[in-house]
PDB file of N, CA and C in Angstrom:
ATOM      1  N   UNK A   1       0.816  -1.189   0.000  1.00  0.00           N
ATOM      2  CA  UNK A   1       0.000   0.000   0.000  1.00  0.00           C
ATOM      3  C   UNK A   1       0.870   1.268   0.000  1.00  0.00           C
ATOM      4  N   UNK A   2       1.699   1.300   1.028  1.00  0.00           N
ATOM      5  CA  UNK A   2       2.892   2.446   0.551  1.00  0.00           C
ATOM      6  C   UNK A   2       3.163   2.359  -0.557  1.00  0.00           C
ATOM      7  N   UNK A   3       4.087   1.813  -1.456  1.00  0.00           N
ATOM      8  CA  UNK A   3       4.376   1.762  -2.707  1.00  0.00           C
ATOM      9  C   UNK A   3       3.648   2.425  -3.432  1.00  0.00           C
ATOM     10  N   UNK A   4       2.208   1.756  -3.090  1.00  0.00           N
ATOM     11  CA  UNK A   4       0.964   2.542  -3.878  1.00  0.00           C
ATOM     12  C   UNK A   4       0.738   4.171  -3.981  1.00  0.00           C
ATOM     13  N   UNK A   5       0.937   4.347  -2.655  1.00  0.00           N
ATOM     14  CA  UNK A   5       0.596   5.702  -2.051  1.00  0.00           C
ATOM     15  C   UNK A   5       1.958   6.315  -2.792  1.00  0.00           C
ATOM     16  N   UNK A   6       3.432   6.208  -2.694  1.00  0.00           N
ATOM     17  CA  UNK A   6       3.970   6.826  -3.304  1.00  0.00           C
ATOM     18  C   UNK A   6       4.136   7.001  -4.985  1.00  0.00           C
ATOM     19  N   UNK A   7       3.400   5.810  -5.470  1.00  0.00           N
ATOM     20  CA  UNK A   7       3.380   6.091  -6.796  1.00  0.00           C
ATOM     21  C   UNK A   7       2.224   6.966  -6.874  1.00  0.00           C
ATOM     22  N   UNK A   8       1.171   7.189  -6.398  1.00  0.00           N
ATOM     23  CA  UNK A   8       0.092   7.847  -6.748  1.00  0.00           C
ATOM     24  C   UNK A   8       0.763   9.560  -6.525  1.00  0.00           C
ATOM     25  N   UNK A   9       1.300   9.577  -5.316  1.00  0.00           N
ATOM     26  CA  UNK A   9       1.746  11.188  -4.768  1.00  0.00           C
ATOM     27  C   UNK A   9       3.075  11.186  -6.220  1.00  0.00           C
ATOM     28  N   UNK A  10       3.318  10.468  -6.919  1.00  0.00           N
ATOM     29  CA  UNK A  10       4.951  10.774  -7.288  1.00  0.00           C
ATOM     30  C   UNK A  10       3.937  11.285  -9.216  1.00  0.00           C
ATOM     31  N   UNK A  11       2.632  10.619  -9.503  1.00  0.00           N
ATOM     32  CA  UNK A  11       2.404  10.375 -10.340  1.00  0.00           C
ATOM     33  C   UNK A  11       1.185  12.165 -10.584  1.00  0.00           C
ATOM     34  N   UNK A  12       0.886  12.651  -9.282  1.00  0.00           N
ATOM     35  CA  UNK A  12       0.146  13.814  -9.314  1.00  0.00           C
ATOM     36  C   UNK A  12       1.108  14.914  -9.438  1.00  0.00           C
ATOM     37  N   UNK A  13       2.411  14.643  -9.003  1.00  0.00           N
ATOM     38  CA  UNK A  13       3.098  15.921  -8.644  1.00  0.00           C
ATOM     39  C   UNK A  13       4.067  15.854 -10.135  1.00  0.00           C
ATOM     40  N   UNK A  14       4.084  15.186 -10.453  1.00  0.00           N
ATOM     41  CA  UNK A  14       4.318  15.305 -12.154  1.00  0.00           C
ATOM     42  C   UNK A  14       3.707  15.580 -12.794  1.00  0.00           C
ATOM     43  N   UNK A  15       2.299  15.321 -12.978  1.00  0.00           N
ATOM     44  CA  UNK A  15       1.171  15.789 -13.842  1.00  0.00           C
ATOM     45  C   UNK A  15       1.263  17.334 -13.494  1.00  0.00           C
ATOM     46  N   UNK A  16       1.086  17.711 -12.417  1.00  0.00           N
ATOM     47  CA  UNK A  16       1.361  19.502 -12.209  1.00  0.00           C
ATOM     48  C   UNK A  16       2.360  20.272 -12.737  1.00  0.00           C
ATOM     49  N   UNK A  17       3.431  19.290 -12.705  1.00  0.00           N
ATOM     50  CA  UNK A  17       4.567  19.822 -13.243  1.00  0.00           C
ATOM     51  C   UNK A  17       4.296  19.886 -14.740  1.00  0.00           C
ATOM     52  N   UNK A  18       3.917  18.978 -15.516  1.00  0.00           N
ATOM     53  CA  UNK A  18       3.630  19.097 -16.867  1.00  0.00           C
ATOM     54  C   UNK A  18       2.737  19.740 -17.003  1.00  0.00           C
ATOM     55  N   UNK A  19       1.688  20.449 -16.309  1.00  0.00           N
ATOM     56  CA  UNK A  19       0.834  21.234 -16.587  1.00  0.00           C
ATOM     57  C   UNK A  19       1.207  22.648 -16.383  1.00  0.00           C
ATOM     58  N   UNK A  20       1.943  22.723 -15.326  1.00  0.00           N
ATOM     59  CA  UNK A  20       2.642  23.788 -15.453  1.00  0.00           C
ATOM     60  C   UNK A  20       4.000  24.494 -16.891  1.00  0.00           C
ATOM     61  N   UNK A  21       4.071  23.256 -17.280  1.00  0.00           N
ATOM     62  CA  UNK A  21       5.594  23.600 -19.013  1.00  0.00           C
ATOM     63  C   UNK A  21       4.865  23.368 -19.635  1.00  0.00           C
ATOM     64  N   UNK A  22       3.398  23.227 -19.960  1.00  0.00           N
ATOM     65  CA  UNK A  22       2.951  23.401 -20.812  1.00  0.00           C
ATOM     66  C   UNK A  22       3.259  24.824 -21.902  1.00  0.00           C
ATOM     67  N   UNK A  23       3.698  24.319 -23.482  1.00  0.00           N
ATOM     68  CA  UNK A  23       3.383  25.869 -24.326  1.00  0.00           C
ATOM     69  C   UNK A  23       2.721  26.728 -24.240  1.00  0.00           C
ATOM     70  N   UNK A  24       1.434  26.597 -24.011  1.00  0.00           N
ATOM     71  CA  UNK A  24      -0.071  27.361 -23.556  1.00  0.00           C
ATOM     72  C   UNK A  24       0.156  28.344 -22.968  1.00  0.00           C
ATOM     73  N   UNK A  25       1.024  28.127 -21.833  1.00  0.00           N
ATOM     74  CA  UNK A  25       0.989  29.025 -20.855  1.00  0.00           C
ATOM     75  C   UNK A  25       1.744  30.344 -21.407  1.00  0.00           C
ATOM     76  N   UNK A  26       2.697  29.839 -22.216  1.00  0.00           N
ATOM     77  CA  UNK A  26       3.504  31.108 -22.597  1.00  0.00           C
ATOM     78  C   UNK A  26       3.597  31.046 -24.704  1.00  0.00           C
ATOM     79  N   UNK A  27       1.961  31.093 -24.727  1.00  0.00           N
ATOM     80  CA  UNK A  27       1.595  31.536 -25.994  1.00  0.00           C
ATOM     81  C   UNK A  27       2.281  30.863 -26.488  1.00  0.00           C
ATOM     82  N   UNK A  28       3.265  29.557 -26.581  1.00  0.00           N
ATOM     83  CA  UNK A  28       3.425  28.841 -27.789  1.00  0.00           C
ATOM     84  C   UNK A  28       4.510  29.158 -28.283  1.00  0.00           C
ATOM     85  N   UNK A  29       5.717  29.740 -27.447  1.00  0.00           N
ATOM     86  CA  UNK A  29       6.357  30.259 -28.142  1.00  0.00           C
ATOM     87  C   UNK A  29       7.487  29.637 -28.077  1.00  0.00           C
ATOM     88  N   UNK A  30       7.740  28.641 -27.382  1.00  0.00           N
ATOM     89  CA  UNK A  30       8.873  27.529 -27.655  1.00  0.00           C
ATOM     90  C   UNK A  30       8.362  26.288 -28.317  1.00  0.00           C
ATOM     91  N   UNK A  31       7.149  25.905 -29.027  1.00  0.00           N
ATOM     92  CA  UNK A  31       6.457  24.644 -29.587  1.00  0.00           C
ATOM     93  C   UNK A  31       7.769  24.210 -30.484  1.00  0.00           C
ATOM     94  N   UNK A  32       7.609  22.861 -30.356  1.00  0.00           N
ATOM     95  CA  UNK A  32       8.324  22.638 -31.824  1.00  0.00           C
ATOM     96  C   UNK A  32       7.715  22.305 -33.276  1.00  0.00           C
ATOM     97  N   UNK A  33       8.976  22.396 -33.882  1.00  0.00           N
ATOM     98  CA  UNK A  33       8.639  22.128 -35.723  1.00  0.00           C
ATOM     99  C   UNK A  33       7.836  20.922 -35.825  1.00  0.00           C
ATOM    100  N   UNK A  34       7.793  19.848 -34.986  1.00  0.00           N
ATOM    101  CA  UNK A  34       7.375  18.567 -35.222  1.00  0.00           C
ATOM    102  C   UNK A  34       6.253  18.370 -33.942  1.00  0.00           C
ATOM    103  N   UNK A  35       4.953  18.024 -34.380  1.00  0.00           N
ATOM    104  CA  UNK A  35       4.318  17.571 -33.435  1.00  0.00           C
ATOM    105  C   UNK A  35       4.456  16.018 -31.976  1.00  0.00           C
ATOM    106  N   UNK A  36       4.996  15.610 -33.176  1.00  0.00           N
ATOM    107  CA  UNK A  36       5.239  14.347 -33.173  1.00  0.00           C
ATOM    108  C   UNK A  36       6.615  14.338 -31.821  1.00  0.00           C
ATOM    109  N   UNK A  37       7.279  15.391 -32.477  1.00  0.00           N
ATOM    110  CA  UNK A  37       8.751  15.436 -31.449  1.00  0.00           C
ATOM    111  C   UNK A  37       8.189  15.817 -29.929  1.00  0.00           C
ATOM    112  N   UNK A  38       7.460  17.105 -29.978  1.00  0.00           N
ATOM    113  CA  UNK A  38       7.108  17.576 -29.153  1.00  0.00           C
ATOM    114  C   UNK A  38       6.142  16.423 -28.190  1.00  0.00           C
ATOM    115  N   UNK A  39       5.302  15.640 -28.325  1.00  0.00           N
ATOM    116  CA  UNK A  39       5.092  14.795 -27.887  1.00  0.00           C
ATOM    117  C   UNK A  39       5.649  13.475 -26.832  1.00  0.00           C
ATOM    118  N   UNK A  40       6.813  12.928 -27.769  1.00  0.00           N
ATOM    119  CA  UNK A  40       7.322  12.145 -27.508  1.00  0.00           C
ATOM    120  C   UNK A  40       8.606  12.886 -26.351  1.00  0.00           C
ATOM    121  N   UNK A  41       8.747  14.534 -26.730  1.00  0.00           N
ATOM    122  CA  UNK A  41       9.374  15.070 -25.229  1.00  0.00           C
ATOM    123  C   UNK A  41       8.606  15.191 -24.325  1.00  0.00           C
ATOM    124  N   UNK A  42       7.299  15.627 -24.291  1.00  0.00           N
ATOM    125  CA  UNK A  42       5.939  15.470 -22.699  1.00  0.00           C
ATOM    126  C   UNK A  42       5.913  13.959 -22.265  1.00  0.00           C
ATOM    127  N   UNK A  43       6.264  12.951 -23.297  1.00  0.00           N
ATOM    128  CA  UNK A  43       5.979  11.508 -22.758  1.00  0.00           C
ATOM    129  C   UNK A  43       7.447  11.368 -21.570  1.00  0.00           C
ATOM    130  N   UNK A  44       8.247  11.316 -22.631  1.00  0.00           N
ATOM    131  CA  UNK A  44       9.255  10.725 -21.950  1.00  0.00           C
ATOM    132  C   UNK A  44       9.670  11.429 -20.631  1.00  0.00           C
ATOM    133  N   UNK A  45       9.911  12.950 -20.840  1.00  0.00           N
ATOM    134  CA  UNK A  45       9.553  13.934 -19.600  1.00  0.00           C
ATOM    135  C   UNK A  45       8.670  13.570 -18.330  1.00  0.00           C
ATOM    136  N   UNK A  46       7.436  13.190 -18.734  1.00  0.00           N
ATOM    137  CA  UNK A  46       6.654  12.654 -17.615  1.00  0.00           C
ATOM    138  C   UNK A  46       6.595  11.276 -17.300  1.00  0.00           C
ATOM    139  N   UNK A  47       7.250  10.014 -17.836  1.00  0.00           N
ATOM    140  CA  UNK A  47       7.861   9.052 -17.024  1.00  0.00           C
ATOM    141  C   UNK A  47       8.991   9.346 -16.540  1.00  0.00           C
ATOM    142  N   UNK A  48      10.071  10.045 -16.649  1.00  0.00           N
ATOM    143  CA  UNK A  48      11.661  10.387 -16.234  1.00  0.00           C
ATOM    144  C   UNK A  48      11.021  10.860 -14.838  1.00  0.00           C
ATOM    145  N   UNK A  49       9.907  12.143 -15.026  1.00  0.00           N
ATOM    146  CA  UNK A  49       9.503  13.149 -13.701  1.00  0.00           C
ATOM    147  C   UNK A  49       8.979  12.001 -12.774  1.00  0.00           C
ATOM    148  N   UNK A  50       8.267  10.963 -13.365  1.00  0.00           N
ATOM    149  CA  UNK A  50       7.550  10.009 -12.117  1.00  0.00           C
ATOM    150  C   UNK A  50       8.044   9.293 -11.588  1.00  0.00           C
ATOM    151  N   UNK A  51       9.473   8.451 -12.076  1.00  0.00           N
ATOM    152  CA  UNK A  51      10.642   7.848 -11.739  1.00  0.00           C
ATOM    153  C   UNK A  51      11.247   8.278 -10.707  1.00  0.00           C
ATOM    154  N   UNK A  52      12.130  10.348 -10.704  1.00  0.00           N
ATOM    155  CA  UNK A  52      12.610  11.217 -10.124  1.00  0.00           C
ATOM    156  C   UNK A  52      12.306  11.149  -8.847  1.00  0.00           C
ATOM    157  N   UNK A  53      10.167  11.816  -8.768  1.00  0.00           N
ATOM    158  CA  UNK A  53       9.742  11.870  -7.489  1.00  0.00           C
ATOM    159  C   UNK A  53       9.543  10.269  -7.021  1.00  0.00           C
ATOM    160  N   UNK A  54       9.515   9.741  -7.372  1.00  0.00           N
ATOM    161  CA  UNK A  54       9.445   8.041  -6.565  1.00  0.00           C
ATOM    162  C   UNK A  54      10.194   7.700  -5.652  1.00  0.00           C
ATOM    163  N   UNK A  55      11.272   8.035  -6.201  1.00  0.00           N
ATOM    164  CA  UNK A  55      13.028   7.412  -6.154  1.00  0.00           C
ATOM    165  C   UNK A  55      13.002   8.411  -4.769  1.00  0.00           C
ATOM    166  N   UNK A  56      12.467  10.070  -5.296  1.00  0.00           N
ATOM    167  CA  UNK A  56      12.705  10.931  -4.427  1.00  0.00           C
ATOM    168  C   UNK A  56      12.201  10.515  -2.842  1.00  0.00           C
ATOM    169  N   UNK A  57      10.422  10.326  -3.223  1.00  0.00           N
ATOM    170  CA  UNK A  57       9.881   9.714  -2.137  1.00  0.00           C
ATOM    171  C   UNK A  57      10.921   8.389  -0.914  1.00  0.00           C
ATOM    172  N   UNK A  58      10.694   7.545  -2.004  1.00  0.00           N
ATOM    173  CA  UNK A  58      11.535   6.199  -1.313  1.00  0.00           C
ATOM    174  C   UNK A  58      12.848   6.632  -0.168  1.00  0.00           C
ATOM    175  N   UNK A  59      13.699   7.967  -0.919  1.00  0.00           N
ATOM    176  CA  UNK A  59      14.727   8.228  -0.001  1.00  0.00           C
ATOM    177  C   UNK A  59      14.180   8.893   0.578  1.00  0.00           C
ATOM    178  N   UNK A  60      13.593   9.963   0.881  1.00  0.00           N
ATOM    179  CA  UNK A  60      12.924  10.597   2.140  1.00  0.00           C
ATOM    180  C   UNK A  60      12.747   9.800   2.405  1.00  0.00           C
ATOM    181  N   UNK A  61      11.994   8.548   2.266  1.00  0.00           N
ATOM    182  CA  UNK A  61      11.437   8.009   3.906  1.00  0.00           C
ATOM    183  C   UNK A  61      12.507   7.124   4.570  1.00  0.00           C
ATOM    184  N   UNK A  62      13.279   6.658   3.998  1.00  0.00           N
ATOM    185  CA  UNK A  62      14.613   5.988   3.828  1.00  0.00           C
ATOM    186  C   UNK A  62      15.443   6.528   4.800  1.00  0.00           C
ATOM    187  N   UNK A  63      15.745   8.002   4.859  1.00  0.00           N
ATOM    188  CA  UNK A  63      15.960   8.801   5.892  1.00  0.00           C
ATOM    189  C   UNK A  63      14.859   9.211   7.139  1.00  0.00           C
ATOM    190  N   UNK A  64      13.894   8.988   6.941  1.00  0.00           N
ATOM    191  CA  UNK A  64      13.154   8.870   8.505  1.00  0.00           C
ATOM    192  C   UNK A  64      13.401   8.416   9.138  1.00  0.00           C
ATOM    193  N   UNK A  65      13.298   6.942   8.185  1.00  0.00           N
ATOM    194  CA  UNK A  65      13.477   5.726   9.079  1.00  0.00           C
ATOM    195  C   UNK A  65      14.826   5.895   9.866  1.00  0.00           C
ATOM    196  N   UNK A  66      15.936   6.027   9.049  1.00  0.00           N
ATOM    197  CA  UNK A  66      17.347   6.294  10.164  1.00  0.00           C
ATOM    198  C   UNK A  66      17.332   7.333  11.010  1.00  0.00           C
ATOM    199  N   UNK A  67      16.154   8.046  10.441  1.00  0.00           N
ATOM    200  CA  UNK A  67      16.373   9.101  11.789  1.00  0.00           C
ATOM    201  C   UNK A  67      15.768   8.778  13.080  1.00  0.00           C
ATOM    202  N   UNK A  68      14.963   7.970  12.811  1.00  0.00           N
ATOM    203  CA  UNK A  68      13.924   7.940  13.890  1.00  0.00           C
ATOM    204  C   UNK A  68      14.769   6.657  14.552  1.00  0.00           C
ATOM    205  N   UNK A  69      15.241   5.383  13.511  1.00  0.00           N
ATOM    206  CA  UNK A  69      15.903   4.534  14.739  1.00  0.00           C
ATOM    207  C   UNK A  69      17.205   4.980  16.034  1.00  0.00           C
ATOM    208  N   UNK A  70      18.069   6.086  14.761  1.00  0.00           N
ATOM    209  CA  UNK A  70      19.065   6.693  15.761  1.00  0.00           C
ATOM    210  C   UNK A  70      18.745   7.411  16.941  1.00  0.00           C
ATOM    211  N   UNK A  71      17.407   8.331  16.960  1.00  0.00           N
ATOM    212  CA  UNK A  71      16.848   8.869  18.114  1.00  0.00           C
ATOM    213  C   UNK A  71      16.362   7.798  18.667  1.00  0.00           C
ATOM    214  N   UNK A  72      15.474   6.533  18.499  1.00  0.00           N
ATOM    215  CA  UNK A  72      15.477   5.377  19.591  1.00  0.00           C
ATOM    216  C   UNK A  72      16.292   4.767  20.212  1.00  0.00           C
ATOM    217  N   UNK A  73      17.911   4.714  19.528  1.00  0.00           N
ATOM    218  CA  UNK A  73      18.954   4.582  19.711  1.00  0.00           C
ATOM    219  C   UNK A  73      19.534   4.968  21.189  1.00  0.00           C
ATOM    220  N   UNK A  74      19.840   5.928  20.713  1.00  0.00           N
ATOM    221  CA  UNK A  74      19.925   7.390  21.840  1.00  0.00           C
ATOM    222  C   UNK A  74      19.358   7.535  22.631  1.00  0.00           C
ATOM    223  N   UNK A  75      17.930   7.259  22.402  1.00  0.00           N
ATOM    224  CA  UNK A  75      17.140   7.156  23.876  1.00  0.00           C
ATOM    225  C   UNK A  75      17.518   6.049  24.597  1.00  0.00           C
ATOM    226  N   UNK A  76      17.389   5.114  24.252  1.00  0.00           N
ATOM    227  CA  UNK A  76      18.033   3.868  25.005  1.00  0.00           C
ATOM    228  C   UNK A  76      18.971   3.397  25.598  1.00  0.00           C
ATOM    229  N   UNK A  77      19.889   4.608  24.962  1.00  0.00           N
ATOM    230  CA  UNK A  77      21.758   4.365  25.542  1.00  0.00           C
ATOM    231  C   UNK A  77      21.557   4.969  26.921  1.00  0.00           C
ATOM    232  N   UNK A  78      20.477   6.540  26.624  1.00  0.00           N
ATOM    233  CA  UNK A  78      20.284   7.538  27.366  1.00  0.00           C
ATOM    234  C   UNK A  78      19.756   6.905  29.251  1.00  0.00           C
ATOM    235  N   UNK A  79      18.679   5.850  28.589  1.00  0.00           N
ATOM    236  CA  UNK A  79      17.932   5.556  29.749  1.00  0.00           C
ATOM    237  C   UNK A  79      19.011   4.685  30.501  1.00  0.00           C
ATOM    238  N   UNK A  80      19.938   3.628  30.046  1.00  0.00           N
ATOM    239  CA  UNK A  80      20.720   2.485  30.217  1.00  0.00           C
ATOM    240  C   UNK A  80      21.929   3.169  31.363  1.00  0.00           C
ATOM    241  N   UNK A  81      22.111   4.961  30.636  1.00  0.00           N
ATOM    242  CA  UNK A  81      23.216   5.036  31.133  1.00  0.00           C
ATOM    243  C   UNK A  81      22.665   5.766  32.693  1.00  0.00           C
ATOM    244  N   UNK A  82      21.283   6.268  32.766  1.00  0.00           N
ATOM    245  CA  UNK A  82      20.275   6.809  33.749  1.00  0.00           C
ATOM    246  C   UNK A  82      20.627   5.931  35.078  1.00  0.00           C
ATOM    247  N   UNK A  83      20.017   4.739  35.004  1.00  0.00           N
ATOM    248  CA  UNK A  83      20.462   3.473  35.492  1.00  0.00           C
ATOM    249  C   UNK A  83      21.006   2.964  36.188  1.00  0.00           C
ATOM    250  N   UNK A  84      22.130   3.151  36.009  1.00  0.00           N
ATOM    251  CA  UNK A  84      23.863   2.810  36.396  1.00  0.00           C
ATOM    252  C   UNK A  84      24.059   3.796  37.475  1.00  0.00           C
TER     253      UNK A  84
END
């Protein structure tokens, strides 16, 4: 279900992003000569972008996780050395 959840968050925040570089926005004035080209750069662009934030996701939490065991860590040395 995570997995899920981060492909879904990795798969919206790309779509924004491509909605945001859209030509439209700025009258068209970088389109290219080829429809066809231009296309196949929004495709590939928006699997590369959904890959990016995934990967991105996965290491953020990747780093929680070590953060949060080293502060359990620490607490534990903390209480052990209380103790004594």
């Amino acid at each position: 279900m995570q997995r899920l959840t981060d492909l879904v968050i990795s798969f919206f925040s790309t779509l924004t992003a491509f909605l945001l570089s859209l030509p439209l926005w700025r009258d068209n004035e970088y389109f290219a000569e080829s429809s066809a080209f231009w296309n196949a750069y929004f495709v590939i662009g928006f699997v590369l972008g959904v890959y990016v934030f995934y990967v991105f996701i996965g290491s953020l939490r990747i780093l929680f996780l070590h953060a949060r065991e080293e502060a359990a860590a620490n607490q534990s040395n903390d209480e052990q050395g209380g103790q004594k």
